[in-house]
Protein backbone atom coordinates (compact mmCIF):
# COMPACT_ATOMS: atom_id res chain seq x y z
CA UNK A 1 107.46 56.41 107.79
CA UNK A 2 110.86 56.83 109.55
CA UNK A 3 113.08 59.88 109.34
CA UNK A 4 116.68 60.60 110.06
CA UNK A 5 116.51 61.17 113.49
CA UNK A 6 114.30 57.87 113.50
CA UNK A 7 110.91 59.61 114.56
CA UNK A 8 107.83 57.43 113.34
CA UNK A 9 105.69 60.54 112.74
CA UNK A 10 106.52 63.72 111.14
CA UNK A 11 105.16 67.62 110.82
CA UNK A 12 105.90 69.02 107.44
CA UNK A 13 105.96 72.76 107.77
CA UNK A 14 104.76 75.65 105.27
CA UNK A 15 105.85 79.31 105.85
CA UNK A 16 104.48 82.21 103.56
CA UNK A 17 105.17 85.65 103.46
CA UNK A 18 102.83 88.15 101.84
CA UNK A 19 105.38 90.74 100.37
CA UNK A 20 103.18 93.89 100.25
CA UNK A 21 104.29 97.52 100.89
CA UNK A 22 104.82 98.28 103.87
CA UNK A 23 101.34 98.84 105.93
CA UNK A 24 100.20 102.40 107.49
CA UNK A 25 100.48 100.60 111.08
CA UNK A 26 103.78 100.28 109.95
CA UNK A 27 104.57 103.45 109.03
CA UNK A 28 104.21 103.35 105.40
CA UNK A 29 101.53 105.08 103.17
CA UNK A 30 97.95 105.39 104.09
CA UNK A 31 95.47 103.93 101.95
CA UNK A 32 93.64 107.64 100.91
CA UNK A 33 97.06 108.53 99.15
CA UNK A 34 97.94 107.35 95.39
CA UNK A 35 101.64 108.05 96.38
CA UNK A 36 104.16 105.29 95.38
CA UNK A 37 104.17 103.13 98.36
CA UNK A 38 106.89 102.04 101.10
CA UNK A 39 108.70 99.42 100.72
CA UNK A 40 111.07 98.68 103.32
CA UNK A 41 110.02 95.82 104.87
CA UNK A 42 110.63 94.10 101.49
CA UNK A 43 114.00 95.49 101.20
CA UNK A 44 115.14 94.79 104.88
CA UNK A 45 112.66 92.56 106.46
CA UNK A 46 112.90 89.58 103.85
CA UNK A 47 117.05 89.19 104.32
CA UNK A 48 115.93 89.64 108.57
CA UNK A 49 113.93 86.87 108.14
CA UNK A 50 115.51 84.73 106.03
CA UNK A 51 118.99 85.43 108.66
CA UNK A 52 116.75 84.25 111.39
CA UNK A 53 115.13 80.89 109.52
CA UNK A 54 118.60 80.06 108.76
CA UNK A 55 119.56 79.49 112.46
CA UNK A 56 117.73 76.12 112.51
CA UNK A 57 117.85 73.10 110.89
CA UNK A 58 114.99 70.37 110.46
CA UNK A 59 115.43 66.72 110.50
CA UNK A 60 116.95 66.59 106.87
CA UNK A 61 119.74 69.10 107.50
CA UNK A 62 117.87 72.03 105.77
CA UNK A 63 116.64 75.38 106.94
CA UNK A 64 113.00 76.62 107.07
CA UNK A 65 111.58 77.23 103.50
CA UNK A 66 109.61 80.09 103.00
CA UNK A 67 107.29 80.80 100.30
CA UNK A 68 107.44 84.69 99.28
CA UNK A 69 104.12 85.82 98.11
CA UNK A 70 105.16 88.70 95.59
CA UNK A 71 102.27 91.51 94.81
CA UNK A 72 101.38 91.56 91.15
CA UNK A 73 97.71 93.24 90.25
CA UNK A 74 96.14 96.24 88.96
CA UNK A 75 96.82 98.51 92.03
CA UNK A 76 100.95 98.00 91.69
CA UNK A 77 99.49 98.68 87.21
CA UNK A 78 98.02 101.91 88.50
CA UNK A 79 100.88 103.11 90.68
CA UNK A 80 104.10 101.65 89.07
CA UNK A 81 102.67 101.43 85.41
CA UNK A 82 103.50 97.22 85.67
CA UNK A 83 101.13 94.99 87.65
CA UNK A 84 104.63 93.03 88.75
CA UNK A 85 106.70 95.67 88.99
CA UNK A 86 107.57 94.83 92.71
CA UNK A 87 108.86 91.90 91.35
CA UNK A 88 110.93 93.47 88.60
CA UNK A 89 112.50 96.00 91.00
CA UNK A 90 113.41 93.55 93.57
CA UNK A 91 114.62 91.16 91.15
CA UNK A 92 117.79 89.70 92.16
CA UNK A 93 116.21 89.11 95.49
CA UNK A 94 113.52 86.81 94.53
CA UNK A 95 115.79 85.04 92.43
CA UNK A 96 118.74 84.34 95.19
CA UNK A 97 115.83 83.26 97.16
CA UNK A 98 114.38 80.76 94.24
CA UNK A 99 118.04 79.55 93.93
CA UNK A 100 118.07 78.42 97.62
CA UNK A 101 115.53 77.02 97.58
CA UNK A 102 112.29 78.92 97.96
CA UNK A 103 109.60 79.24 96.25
CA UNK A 104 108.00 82.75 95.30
CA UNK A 105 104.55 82.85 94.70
CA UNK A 106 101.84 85.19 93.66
CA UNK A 107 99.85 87.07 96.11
CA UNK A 108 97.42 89.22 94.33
CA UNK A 109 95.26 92.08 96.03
CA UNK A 110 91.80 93.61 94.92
CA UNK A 111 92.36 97.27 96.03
CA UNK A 112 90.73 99.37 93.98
CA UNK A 113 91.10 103.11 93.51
CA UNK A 114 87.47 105.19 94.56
CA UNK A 115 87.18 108.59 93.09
CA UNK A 116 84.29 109.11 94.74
CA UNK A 117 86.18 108.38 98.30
CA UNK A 118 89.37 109.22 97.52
CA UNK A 119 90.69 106.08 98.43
CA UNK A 120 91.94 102.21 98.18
CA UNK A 121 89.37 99.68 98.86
CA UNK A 122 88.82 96.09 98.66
CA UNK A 123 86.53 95.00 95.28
CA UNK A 124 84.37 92.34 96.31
CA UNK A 125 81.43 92.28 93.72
CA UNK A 126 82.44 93.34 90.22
CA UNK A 127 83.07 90.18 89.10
CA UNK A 128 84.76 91.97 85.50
CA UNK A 129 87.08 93.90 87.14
CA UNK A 130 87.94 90.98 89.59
CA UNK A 131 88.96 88.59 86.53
CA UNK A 132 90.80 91.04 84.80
CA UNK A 133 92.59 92.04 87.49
CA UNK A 134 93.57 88.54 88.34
CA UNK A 135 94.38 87.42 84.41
CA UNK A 136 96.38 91.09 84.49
CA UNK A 137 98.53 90.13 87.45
CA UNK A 138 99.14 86.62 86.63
CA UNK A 139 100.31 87.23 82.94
CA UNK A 140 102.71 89.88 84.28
CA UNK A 141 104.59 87.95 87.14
CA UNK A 142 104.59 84.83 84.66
CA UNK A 143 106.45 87.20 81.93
CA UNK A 144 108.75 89.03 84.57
CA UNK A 145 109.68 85.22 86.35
CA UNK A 146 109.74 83.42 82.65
CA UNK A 147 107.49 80.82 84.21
CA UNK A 148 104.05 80.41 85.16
CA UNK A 149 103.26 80.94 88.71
CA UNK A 150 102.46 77.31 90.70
CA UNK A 151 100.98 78.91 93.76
CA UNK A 152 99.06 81.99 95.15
CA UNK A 153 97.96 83.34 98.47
CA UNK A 154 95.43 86.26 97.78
CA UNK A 155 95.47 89.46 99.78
CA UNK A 156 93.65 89.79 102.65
CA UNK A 157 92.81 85.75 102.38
CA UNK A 158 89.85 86.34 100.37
CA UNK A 159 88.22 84.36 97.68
CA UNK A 160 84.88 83.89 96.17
CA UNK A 161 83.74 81.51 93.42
CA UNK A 162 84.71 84.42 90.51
CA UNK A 163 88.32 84.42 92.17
CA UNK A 164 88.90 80.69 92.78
CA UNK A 165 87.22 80.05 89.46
CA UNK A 166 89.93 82.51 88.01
CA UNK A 167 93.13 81.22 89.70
CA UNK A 168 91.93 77.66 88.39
CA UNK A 169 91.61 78.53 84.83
CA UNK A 170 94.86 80.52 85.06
CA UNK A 171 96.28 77.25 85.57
CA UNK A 172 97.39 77.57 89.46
CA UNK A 173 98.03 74.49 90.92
CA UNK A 174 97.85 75.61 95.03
CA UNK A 175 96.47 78.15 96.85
CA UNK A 176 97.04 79.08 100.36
CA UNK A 177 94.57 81.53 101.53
CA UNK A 178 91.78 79.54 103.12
CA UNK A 179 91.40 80.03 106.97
CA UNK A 180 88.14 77.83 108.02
CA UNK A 181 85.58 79.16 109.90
CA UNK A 182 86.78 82.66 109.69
CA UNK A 183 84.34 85.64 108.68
CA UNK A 184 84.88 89.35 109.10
CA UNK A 185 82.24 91.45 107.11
CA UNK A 186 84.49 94.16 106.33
CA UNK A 187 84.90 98.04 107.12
CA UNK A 188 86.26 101.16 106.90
CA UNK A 189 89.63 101.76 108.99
CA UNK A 190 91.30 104.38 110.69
CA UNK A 191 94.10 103.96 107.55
CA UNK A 192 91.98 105.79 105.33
CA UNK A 193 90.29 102.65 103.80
CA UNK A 194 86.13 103.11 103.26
CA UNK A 195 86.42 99.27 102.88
CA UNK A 196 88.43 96.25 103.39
CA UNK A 197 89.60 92.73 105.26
CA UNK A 198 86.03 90.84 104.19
CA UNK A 199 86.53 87.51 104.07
CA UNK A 200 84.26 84.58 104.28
CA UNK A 201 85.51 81.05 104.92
CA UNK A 202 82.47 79.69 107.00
CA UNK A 203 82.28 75.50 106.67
CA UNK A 204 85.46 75.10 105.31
CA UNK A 205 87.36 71.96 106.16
CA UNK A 206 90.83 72.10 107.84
CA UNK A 207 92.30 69.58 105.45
CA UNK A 208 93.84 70.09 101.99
CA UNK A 209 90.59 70.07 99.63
CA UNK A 210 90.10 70.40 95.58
CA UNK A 211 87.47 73.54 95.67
CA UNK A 212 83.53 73.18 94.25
CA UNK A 213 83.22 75.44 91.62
CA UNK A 214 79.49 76.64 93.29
CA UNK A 215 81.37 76.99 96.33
CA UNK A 216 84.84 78.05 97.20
CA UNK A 217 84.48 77.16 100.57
CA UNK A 218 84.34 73.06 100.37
CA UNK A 219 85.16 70.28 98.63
CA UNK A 220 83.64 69.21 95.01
CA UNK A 221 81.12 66.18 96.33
CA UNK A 222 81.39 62.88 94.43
CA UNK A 223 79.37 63.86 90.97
CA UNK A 224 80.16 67.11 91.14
CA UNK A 225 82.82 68.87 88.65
CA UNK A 226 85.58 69.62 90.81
CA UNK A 227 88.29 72.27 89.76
CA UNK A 228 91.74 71.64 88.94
CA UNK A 229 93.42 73.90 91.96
CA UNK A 230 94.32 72.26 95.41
CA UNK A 231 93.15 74.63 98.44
CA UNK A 232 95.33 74.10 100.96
CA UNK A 233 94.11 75.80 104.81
CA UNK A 234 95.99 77.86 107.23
CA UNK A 235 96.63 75.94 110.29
CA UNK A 236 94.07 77.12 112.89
CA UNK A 237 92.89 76.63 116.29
CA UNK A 238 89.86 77.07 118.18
CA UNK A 239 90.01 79.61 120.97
CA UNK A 240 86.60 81.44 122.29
CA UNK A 241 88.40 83.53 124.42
CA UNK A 242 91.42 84.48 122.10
CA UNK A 243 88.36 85.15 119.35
CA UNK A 244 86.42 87.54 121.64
CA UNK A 245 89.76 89.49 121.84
CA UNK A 246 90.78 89.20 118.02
CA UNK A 247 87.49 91.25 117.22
CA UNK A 248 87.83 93.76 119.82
CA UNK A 249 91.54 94.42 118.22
CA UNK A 250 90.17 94.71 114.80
CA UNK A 251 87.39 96.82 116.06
CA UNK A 252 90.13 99.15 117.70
CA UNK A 253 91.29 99.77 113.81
CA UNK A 254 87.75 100.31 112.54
CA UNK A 255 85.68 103.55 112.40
CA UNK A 256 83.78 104.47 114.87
CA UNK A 257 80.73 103.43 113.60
CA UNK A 258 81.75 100.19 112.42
CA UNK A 259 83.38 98.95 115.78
CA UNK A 260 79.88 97.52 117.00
CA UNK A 261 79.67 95.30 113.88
CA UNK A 262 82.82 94.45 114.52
CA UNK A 263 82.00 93.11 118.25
CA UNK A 264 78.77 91.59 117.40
CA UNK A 265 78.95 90.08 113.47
CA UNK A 266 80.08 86.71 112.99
CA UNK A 267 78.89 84.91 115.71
CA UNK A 268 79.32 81.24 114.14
CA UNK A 269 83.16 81.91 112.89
CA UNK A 270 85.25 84.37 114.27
CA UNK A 271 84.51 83.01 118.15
CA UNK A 272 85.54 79.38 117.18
CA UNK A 273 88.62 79.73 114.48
CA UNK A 274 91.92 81.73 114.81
CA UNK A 275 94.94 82.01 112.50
CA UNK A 276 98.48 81.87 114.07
CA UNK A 277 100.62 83.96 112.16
CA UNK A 278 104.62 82.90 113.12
CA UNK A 279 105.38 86.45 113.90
CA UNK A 280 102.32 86.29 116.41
CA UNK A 281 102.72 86.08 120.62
CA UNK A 282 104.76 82.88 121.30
CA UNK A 283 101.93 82.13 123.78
CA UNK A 284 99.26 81.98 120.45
CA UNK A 285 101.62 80.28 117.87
CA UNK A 286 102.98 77.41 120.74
CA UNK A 287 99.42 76.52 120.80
CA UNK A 288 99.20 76.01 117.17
CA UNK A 289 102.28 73.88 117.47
CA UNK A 290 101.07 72.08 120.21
CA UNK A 291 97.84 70.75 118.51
CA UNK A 292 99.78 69.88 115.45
CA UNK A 293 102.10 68.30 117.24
CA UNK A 294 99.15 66.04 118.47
CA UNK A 295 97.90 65.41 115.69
CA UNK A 296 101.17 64.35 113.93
CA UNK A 297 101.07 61.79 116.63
CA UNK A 298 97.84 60.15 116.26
CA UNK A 299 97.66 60.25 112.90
CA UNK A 300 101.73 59.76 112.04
CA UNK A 301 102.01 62.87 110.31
CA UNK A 302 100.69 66.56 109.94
CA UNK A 303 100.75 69.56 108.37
CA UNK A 304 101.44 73.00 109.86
CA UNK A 305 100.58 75.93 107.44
CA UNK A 306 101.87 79.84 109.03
CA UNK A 307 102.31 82.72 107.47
CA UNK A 308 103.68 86.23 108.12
CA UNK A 309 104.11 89.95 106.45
CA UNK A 310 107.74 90.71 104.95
CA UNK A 311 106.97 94.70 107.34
CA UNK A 312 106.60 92.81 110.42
CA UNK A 313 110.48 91.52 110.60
CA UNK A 314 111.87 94.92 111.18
CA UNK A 315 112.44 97.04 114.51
CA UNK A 316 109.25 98.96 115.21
CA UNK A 317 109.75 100.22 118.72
CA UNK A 318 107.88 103.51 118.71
CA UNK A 319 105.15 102.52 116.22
CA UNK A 320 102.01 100.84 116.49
CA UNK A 321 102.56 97.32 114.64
CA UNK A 322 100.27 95.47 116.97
CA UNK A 323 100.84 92.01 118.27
CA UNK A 324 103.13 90.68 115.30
CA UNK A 325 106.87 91.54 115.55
CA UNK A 326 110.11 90.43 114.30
CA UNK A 327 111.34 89.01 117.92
CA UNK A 328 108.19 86.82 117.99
CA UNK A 329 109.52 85.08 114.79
CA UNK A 330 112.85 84.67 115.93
CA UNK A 331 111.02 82.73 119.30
CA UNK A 332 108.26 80.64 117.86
CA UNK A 333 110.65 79.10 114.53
CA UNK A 334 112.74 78.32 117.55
CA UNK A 335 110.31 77.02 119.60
CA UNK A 336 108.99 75.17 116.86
CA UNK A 337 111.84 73.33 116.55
CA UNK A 338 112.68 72.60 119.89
CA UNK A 339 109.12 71.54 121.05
CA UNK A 340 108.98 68.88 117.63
CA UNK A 341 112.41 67.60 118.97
CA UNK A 342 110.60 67.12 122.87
CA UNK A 343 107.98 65.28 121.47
CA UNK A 344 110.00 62.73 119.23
CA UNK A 345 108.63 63.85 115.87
CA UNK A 346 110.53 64.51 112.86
CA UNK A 347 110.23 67.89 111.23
CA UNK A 348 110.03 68.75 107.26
CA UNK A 349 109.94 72.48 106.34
CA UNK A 350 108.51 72.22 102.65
CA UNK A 351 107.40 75.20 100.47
CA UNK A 352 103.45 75.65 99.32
CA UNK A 353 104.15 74.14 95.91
CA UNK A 354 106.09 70.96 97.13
CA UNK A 355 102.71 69.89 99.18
CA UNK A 356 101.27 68.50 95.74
CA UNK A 357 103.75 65.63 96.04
CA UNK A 358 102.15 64.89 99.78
CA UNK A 359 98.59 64.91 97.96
CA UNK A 360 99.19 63.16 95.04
CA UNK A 361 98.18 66.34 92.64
CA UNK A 362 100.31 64.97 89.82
CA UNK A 363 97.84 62.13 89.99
CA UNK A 364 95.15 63.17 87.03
CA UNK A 365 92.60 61.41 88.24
CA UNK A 366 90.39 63.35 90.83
CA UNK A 367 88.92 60.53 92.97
CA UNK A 368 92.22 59.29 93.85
CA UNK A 369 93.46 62.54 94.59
CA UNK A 370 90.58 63.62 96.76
CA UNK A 371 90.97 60.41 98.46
CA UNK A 372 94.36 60.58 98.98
CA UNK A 373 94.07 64.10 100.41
CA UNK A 374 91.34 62.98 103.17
CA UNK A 375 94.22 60.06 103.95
CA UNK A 376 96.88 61.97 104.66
CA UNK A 377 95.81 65.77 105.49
CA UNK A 378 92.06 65.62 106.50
């Protein structure tokens, strides 16, 4: 194809945001506490970020698009008494957003309260609770929006086939949450968490894929039933260094007695495949950009999928927020930009939902659809 500034190849861009309450690394409310949660980073960070995107311009005149993820499940039901209400209270936000041009989305999280523990922690295997909360958190941010929800990005990137079976029959069309060849086992945290951040997304392809409904993690294969939901991956590269120090950071969070799983679980996933959040070191993300870059080149065009959290665009000098910070967004959507330009590519920024047209998902025939996806995105 050519583009207006008469590149042959282009990188379409997706940027999500998970809108939760503001994290206990980032100073808001640890996860043994029932107290109404922070919520600053929603209130400041999102109009930070969206201040910063709007500095740049891709190749059709427009500024980034982001896709908000807004939290809607039975934790928000337990604490606010309405599974969206962070969508009702922030209402005029999402919806200047929407009318610019973004999309907001539903990111749903499985934190569960544990009398026993006193605590928040991630549900992984009541499979009851796991629907409900799901079906709850859906039907509220559908009512609250007036619409049904098109896309999702689930907390802490997890699925299994009870979830992904459960977005499908709620009738989403795209889900973002897939990061292949990444596995953590889960643990208790230094937060106040017994349990969270398991995920499992070993053998999954890189490409956009329709999901198996015996396995999350792959495609449907020819004869197989195939649901109706497009997966689409979270750009990732391979780094065995940068993976040996990814799990001694998340080890650093973890209890004491769950650091050594930490080091030593995982050995045919977390070495190989890294996420590059856009609020990460510019030194991580560029090479993210760089391979896609690449690949929009020998294949005439790619598809870069980043994410970020709404309390990592605010000034946190003097806490602990790790390695993702507001002035690392600010650099890599610039450097983005300008390293696309250097290379002679045309860039698209495009939200989650608007990736169906690339695929072809308004095509109701499957085949066609799966191979148009391994065409353009595999």
């Amino acid at each position: 194809m050519t583009e207006p500034n008469g590149a042959d190849n282009i990188l379409y861009v997706v940027i999500g945001c998970d809108c939760d309450p503001d994290r206990p690394q980032y100073s808001g409310t640890r996860y043994d506490s029932r107290a109404p949660l922070k919520w600053r980073g929603v209130r400041e960070g999102i109009r930070r970020a969206r201040e910063i995107a709007d500095g740049i311009k891709d190749d059709f005149g427009n500024p980034p698009k982001i896709t908000w993820c807004v939290r809607s499940d039975l934790q928000m039901d337990e604490i606010y008494g309405d599974c969206a209400w962070p969508y009702g209270k922030f209402a005029d936000l999402w919806e200047s957003l929407a009318e610019r041009g973004d999309e907001i989305a539903w990111h749903p999280h499985l934190w569960r309260w544990s009398d026993e523990h006193g605590c928040w922690y991630q549900e992984i295997e009541d499979e009851e609770w796991m629907r409900e909360c799901l079906r709850e958190g859906s039907t509220a941010l559908s009512a609250h929006m007036g619409r049904p929800s098109l896309t999702s990005r689930m907390g802490w990137e997890f699925h299994n086939n009870i979830t992904m079976q459960q977005i499908d029959e709620l009738g989403i069309k795209v889900d973002f949450s897939a990061v292949p060849g990444r596995f953590t086992p889960g643990h208790a945290d230094k937060w106040g968490s017994v349990f969270n951040c398991y995920v499992d997304w070993r053998n999954t392809p890189e490409g956009a894929y329709v999901p198996s409904p015996s396995d999350y993690r792959r495609e449907a294969k020819t004869k197989e039933e195939a649901l109706r939901v497009t997966e689409l991956p979270m750009s990732i590269f391979r780094s065995g260094v940068l993976g040996i120090a990814s799990r001694l950071r998340r080890a650093t969070k973890a209890k004491s007695w769950d650091r050594l799983k930490q080091l030593f679980s995982a050995n045919n996933g977390n070495t190989a495949s890294l996420k590059a959040y856009i609020t990460i070191h510019p030194y991580i993300f560029s090479r993210l950009v760089t391979a896609k870059i690449n690949e929009a080149q020998q294949n005439g065009s790619a598809l870069l999928v980043t994410a970020f959290h709404a309390d990592e665009i605010l000034d946190w000098r003097g806490h602990g927020g790790g390695l993702h910070r507001c002035q690392h967004f600010a650099k890599n959507v610039q450097r983005l930009r300008r390293e696309v330009a250097n290379a002679r590519i045309g860039v698209k920024f495009v939200t989650a939902g608007e990736t169906l047209q690339l695929v072809g998902h308004a095509e109701e025939h499957t085949q066609w659809r799966r191979h148009y996806l391994r065409r353009c995105l595999a």
